[in-house]
Protein backbone atom coordinates (compact mmCIF):
# COMPACT_ATOMS: atom_id res chain seq x y z
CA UNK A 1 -13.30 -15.50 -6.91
CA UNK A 2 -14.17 -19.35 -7.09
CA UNK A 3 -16.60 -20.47 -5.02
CA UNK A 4 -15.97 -23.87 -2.78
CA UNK A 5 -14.33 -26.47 -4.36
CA UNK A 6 -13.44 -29.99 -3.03
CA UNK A 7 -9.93 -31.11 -3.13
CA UNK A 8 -8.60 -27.95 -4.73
CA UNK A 9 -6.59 -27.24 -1.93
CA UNK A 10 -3.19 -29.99 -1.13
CA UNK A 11 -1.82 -30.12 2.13
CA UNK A 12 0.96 -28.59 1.09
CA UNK A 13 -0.99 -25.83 0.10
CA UNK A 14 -2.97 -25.34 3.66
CA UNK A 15 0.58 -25.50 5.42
CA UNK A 16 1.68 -22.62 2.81
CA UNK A 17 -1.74 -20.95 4.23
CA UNK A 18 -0.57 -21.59 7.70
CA UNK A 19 2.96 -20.43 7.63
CA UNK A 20 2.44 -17.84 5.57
CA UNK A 21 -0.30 -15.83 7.66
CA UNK A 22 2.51 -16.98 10.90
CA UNK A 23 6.09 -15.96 9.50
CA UNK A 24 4.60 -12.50 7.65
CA UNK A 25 3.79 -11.21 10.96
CA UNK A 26 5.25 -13.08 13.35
CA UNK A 27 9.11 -12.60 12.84
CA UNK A 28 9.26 -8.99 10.66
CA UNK A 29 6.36 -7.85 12.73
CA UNK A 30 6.81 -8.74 16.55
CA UNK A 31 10.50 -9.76 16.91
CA UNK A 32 11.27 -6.09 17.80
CA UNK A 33 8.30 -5.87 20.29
CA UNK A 34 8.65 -9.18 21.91
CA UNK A 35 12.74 -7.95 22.65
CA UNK A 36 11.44 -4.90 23.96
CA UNK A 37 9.45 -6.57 26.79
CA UNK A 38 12.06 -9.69 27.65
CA UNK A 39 15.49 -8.29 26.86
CA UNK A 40 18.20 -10.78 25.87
CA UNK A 41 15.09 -13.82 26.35
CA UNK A 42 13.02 -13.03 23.87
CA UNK A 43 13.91 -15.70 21.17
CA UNK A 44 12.86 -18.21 24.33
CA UNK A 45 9.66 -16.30 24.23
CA UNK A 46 9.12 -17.49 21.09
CA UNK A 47 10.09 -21.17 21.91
CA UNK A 48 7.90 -20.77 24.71
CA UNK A 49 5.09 -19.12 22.73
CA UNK A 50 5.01 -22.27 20.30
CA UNK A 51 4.69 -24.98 23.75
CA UNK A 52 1.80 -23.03 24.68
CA UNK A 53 0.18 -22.54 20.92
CA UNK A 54 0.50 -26.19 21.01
CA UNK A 55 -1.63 -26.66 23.82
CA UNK A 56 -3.94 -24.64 22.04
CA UNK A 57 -3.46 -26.32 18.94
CA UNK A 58 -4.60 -29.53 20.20
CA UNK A 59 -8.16 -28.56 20.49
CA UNK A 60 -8.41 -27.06 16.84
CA UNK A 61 -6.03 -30.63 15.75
CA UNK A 62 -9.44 -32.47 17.45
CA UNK A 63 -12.23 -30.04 15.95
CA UNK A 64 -10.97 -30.26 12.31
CA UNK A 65 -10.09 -33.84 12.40
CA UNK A 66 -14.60 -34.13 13.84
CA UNK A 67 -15.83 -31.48 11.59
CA UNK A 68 -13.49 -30.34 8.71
CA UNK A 69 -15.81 -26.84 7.49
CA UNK A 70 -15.06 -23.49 4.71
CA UNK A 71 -16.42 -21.91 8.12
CA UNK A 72 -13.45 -22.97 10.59
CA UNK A 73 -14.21 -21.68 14.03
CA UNK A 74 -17.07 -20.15 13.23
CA UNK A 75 -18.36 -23.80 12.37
CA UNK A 76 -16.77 -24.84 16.03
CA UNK A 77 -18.04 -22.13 17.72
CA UNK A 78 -21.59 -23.09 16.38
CA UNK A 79 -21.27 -26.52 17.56
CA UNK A 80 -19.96 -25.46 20.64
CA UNK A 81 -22.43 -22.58 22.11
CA UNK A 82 -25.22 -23.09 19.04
CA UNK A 83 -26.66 -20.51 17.20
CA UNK A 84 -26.75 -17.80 19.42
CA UNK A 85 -24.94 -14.71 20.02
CA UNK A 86 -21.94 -16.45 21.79
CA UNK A 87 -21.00 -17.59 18.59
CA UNK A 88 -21.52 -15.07 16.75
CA UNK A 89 -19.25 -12.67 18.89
CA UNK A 90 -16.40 -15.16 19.28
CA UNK A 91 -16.21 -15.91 15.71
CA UNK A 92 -16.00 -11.97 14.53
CA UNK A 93 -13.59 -11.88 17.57
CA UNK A 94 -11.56 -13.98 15.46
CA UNK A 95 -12.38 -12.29 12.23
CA UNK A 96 -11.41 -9.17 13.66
CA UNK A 97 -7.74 -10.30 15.20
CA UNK A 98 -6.96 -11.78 11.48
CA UNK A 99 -7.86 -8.51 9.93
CA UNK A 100 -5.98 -6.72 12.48
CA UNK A 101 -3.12 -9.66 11.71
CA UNK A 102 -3.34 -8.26 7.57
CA UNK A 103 -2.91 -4.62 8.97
CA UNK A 104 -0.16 -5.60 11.39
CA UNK A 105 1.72 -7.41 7.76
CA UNK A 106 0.41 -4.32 5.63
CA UNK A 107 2.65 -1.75 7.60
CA UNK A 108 5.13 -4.18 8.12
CA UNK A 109 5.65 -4.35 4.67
CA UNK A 110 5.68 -0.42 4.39
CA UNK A 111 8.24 -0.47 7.14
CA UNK A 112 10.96 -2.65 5.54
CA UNK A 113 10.26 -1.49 2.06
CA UNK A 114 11.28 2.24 3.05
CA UNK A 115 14.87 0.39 4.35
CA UNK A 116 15.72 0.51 0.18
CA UNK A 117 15.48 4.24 0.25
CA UNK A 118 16.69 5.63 3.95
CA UNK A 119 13.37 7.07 4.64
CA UNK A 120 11.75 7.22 8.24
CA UNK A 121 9.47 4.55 9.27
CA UNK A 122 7.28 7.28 10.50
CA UNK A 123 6.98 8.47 7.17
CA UNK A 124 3.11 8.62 5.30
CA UNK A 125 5.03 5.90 2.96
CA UNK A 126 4.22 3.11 5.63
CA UNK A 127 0.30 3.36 5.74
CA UNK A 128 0.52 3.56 2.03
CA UNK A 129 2.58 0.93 0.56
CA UNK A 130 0.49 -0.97 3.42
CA UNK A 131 -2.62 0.08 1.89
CA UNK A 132 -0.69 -0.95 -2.31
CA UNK A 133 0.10 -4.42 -0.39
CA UNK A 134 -3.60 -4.59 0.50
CA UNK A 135 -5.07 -4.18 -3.02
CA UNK A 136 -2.84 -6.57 -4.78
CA UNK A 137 -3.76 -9.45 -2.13
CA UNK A 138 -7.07 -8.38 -2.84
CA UNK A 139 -6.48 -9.12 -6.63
CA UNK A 140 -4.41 -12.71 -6.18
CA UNK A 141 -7.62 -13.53 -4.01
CA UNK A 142 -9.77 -12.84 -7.19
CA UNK A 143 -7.99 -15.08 -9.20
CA UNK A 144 -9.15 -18.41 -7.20
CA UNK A 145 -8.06 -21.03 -5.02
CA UNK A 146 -5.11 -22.53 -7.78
CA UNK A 147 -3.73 -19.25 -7.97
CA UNK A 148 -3.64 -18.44 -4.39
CA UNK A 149 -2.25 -22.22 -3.18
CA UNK A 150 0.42 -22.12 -6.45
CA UNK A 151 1.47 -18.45 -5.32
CA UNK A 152 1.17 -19.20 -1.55
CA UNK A 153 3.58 -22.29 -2.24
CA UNK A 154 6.37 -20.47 -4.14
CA UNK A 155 6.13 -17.50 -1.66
CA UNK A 156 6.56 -20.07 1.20
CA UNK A 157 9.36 -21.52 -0.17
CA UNK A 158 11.40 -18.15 -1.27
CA UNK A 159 10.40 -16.88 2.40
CA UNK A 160 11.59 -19.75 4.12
CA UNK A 161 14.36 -20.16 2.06
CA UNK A 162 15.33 -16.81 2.56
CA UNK A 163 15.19 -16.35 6.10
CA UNK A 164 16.94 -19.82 6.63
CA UNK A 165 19.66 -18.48 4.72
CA UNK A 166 19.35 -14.73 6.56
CA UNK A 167 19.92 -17.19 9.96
CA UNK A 168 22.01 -18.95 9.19
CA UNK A 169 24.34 -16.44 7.38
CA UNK A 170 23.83 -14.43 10.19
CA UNK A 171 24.73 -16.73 13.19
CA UNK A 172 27.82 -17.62 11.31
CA UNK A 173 28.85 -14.21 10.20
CA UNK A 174 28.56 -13.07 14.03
CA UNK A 175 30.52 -16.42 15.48
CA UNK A 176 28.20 -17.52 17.37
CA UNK A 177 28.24 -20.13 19.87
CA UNK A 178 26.15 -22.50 21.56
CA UNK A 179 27.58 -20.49 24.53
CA UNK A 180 25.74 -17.71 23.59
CA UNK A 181 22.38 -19.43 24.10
CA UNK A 182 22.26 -18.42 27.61
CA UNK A 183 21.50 -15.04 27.88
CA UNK A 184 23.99 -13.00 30.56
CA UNK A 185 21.63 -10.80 31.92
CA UNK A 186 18.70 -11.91 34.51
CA UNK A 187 15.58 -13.08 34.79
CA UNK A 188 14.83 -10.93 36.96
CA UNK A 189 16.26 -7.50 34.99
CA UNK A 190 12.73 -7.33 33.81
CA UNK A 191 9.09 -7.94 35.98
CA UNK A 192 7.19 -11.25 35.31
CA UNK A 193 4.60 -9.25 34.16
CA UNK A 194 6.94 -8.22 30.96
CA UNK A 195 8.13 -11.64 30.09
CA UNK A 196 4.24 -12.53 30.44
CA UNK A 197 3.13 -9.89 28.07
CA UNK A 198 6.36 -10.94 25.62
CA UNK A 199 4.38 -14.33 25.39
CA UNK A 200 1.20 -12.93 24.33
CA UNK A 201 2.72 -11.61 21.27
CA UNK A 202 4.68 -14.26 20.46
CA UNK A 203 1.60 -16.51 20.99
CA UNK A 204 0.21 -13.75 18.47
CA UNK A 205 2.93 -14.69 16.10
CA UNK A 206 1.79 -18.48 16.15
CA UNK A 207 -2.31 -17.53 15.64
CA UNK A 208 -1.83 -18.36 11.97
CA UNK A 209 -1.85 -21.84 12.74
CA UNK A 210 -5.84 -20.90 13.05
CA UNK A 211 -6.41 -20.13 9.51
CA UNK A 212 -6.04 -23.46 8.12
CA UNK A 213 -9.16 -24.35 9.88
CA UNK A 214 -11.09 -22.44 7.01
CA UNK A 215 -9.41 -24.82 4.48
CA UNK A 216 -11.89 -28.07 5.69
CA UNK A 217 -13.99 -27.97 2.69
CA UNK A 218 -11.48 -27.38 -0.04
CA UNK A 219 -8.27 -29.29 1.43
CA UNK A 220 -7.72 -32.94 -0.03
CA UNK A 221 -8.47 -35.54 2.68
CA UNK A 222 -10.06 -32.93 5.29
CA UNK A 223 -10.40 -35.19 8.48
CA UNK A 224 -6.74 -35.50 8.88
CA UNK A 225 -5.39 -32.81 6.59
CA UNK A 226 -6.29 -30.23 8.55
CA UNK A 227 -5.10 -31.06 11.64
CA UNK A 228 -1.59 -32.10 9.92
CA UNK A 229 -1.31 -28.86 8.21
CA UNK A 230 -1.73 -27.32 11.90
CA UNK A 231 0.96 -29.31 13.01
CA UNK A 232 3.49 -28.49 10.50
CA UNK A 233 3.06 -25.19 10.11
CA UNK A 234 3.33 -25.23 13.82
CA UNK A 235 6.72 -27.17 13.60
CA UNK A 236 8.54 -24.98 10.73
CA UNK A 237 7.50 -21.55 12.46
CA UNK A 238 9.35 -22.94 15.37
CA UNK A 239 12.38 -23.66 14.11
CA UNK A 240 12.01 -20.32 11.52
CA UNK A 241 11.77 -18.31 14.77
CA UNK A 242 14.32 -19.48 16.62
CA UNK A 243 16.72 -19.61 14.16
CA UNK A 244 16.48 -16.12 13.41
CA UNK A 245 15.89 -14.76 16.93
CA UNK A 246 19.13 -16.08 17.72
CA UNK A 247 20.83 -14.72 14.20
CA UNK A 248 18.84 -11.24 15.27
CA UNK A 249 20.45 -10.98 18.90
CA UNK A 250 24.04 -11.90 17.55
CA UNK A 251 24.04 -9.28 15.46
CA UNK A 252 22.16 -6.53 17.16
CA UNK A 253 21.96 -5.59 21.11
CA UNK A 254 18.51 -5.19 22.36
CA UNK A 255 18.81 -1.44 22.87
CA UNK A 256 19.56 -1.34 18.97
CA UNK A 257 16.56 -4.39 18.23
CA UNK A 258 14.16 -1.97 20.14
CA UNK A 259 15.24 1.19 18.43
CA UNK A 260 14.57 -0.69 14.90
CA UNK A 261 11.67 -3.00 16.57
CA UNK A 262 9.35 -2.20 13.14
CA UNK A 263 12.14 -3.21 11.18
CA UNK A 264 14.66 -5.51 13.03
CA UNK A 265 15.50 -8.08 10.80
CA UNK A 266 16.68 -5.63 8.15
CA UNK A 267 18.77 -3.91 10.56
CA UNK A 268 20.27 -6.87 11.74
CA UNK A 269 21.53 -7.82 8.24
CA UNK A 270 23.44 -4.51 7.67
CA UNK A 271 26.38 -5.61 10.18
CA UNK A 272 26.58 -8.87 8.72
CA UNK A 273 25.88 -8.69 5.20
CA UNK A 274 26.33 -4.80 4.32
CA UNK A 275 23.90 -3.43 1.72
CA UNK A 276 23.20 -6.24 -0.38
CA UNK A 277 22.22 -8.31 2.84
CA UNK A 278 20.33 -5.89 3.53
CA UNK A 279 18.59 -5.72 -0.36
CA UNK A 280 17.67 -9.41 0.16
CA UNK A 281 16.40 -9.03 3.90
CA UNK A 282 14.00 -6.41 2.63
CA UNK A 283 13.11 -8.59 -0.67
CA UNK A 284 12.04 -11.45 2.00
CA UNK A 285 10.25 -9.37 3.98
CA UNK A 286 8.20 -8.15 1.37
CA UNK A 287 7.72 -11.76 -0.26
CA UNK A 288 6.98 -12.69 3.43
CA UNK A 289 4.49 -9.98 4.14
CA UNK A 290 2.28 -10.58 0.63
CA UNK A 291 1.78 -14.33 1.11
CA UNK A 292 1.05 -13.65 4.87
CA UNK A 293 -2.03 -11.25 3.94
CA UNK A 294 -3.04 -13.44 0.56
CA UNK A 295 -3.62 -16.38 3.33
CA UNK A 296 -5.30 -14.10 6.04
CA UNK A 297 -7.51 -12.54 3.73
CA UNK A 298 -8.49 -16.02 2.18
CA UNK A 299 -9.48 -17.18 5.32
CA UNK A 300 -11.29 -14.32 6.78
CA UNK A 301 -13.38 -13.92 3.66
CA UNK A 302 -14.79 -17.83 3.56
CA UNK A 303 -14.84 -17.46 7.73
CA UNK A 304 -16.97 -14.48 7.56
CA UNK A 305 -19.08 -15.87 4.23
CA UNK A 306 -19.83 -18.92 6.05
CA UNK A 307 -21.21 -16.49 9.02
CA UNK A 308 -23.63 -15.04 6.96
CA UNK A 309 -24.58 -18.18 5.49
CA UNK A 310 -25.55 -19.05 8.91
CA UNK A 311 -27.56 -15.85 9.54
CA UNK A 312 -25.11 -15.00 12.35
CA UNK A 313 -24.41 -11.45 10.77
CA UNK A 314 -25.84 -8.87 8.81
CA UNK A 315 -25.03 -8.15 5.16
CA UNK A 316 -25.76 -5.49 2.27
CA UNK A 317 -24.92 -6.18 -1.11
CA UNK A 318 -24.41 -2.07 -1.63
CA UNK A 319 -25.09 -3.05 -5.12
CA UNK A 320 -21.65 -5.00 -5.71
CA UNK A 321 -22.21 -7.78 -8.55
CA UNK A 322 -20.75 -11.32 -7.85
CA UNK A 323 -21.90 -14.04 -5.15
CA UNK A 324 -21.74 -13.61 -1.82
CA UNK A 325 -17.70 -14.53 -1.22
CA UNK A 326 -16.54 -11.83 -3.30
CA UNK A 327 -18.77 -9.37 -1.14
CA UNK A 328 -16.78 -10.55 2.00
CA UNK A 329 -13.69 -10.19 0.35
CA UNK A 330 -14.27 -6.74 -0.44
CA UNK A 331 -15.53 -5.98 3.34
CA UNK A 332 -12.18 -7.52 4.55
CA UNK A 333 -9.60 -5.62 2.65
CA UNK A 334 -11.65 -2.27 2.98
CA UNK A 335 -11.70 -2.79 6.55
CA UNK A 336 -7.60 -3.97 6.78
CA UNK A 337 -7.31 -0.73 4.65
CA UNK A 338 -8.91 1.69 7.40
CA UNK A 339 -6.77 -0.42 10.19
CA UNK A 340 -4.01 0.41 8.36
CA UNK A 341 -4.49 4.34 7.73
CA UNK A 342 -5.53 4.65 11.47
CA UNK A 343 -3.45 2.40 13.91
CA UNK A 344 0.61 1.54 14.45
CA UNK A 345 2.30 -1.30 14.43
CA UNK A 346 2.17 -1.65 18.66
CA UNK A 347 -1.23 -0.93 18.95
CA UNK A 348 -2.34 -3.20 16.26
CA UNK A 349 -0.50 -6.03 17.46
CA UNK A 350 -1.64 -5.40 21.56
CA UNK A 351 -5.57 -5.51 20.06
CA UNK A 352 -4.72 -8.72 17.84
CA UNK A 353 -3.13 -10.29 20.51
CA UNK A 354 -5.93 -9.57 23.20
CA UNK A 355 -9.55 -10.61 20.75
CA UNK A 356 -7.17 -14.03 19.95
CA UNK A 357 -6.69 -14.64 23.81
CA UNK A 358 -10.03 -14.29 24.29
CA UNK A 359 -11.40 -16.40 21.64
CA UNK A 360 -8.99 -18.86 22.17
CA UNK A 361 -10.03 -19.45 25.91
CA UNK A 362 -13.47 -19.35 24.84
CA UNK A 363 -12.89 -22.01 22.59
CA UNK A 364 -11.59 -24.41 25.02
CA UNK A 365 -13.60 -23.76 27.67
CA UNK A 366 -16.84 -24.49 24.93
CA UNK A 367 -15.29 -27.78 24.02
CA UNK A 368 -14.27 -28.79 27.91
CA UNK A 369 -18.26 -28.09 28.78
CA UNK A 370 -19.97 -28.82 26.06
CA UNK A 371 -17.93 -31.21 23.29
CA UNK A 372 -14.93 -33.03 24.77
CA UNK A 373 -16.63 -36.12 25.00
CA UNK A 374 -17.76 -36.02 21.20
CA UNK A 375 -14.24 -35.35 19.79
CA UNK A 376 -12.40 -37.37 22.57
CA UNK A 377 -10.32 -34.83 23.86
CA UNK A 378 -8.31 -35.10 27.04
CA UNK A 379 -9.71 -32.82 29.89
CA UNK A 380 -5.80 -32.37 31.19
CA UNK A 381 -4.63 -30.55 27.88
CA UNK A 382 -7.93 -28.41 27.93
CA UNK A 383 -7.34 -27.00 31.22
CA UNK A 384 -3.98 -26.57 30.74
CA UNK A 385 -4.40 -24.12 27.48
CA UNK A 386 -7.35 -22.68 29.07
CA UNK A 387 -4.60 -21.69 32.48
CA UNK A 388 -1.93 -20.70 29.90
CA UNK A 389 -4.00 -18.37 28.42
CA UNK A 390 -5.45 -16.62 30.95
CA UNK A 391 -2.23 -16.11 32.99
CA UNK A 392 -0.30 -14.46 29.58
CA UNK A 393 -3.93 -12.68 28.80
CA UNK A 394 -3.98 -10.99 32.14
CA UNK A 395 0.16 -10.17 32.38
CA UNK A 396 -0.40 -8.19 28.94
CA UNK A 397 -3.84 -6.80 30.01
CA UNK A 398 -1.79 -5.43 32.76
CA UNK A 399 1.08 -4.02 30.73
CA UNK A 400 -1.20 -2.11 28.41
CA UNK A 401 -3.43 -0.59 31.07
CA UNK A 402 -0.04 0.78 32.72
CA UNK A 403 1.47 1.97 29.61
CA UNK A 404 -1.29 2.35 26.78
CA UNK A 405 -4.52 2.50 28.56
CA UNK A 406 -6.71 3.69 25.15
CA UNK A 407 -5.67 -0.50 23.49
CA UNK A 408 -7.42 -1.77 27.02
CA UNK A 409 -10.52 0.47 26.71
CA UNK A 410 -10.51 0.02 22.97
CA UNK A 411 -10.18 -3.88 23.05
CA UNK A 412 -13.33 -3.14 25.54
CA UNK A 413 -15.60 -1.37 23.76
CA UNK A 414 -15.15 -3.30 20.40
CA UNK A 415 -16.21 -6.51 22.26
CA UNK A 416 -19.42 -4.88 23.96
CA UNK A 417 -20.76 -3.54 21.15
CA UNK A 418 -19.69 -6.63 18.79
CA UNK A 419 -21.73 -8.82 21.41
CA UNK A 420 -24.57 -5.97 21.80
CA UNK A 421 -25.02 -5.54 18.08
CA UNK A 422 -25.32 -9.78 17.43
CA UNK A 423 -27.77 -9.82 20.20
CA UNK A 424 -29.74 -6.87 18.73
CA UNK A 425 -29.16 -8.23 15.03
CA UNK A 426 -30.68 -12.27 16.30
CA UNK A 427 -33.40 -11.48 17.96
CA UNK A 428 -34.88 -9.08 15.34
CA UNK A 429 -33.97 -12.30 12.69
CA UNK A 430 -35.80 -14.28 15.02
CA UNK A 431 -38.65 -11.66 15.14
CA UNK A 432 -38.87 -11.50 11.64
CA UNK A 433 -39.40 -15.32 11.41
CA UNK A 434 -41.97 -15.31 13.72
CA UNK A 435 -43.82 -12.70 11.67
């Protein structure tokens, strides 16, 4: 694995990043889910997912643009709260939703791969194509940062290109019409709660965006790279979303998206395209689902090296050989590996979407007290993504401890013992200096 290099990373390789953590979960992963809570609404939960991510992407845009770091909000978090345990916890808050994110994509991919062959997405086959998936992102981020942007570029484009085409081909083959855009049923056929908790994951779908934050010391032109890269992989995801949300509920009808929520977008093809649509619906997918866990595992491995770096977490070497990047690495996939065995596809995505919500609120909150005036940011926007996440965190904190109670206490525990451990872990570091 090469270590930091300066300009070895193009913009268009960062947006590849971006996109690809954002369209290999969000749309094969969470389409189904995200139907399941807002009925015929759900591709406007998406639309309405990206206004708020945008919010929220305004105060990363301003942070990278002011401090363009390998560490990404672990760097921001530092400059934010110091170097305390605050920072510490939010930034492995974050560490932990992306590796959740990779085991989300892993079993995603098992999911749609088993379409080829008629087998049962309950099947053992999910957790371990997941875990195949797994090890040969693990090898692609061996082979260095011009590997991973070339392969992360030519995966973006075939994924795009593929699902533009699925959309497209789909909306057409069903007839639809811009008459259809308006759902028929009601708001109010579903609680507020439910459309609430439909945003978190598709504010879940968008998190990608965050990744590209870890690019700062390797992108060309960092100050304003970054932040572009944001904004564009913002922008296609949009439009990527939308497009096939629409192509989705033309085809299917939400009792029939729900029943094939792990796997949606492959069922959606077989009415319009027959078997071979659905051949290249599952040949996207897969495409999709690599490049989106070669990107997250990139940037989890240089966010959590650059956390050690900083003495913010512990490490053992366990006797591995290599530096220090390629240790992290290993840590990340092994850990996405257990996720994977362990957890479905629903429960992954509730904890990934509730560590994001809260890291994301603390982040703006941080930069409203502490750092708005240094980056120039507008106090309006900041409260304004710090509201919008709060109301969509406590809608799906309500859903889940009415129908899966264990995510809620889970989601609980992990963050009082990740804060309890850094507090424990500090102070004996600081002990040991004082020594």
């Amino acid at each position: 694995m090469a270590p930091y290099k300066k300009n070895s990373l193009s913009l268009t390789g960062a947006v590849s990043l971006g996109t690809g953590v954002m369209i290999g979960a969000g749309i094969f992963a969470l389409l189904g889910q995200v139907a399941e809570l807002s009925g015929q609404w759900f591709p406007y939960a998406f639309l309405v997912g990206a206004i708020i991510s945008g919010f929220s992407a305004y105060t990363y845009v301003k942070l990278s643009n002011a401090y363009p770091s390998a560490g990404g909000i672990a760097t921001y978090l530092k400059k934010i709260y110091g170097k305390g345990a605050v920072t510490a916890s939010g930034a492995l808050l974050m560490a932990l939703s992306m590796v959740i994110n990779e085991s989300l994509v892993a079993r995603t991919f098992g999911s749609y791969t088993l379409q080829l062959f008629d087998i049962n997405d309950n099947s053992v086959w999910v957790p371990i194509l997941g875990v195949l998936l797994l090890i040969v992102a693990f090898l692609i981020n061996i082979s260095g940062n011009t590997i991973i942007g070339k392969s992360s570029f030519a995966m973006a484009v075939l994924k795009i290109g593929g699902i533009a085409i699925f959309a497209i081909g789909g909306l057409w083959a069903a007839g639809f019409s811009f008459s259809e855009v308006v759902p028929s049923e009601s708001l109010k056929e579903y609680p507020i709660t439910n459309y609430l908790g439909a945003l978190a994951l598709s504010i879940l779908a968008y998190k990608g965006f965050t990744t590209i934050t870890n690019s700062g010391e390797e992108i060309t032109n960092p100050n304003k790279n970054v932040g572009r890269a944001i904004i564009l992989s913002l922008a296609i995801c949009t439009v990527v979303y939308l497009l096939v949300a629409f192509a989705v509920s033309s085809n299917l009808t939400i009792e029939e998206i729900i029943k094939a929520k792990d796997y949606s977008l492959a069922e959606a093809s077989r009415p319009a395209f027959g078997k071979y649509g659905l051949w290249f619906t599952v040949g996207i997918a897969i495409i999709a689902t690599i490049s989106g866990v070669v990107a997250s595992i990139f940037a989890v491995s240089r966010m959590t090296t650059m956390l050690t770096q900083m003495n913010l977490i512990p490490h053992k070497h366990f006797g591995l050989p290599g530096k220090l990047q390629k240790h992290m690495l290993i840590y990340t996939v092994v850990l996405a590996l257990t996720m994977t065995i362990l957890f479905d596809l629903k429960r992954i995505a509730s904890l990934g979407a509730i560590f994001y919500l809260i890291m994301d609120i603390g982040i703006h909150w941080g930069v409203l007290k502490n750092m708005r005036k240094d980056i120039n940011a507008r106090v309006s926007i900041l409260y304004t993504a710090i509201l919008l996440d709060c109301i969509v965190l406590a809608a799906f904190l309500w859903i889940k401890a009415s129908s899966d109670l264990l995510v809620v206490i889970v989601a609980a525990i992990l963050m009082v013992l990740i804060f309890l451990g850094e507090k424990w872990f500090l102070k004996n570091k600081s002990e040991e200096k004082e020594k």
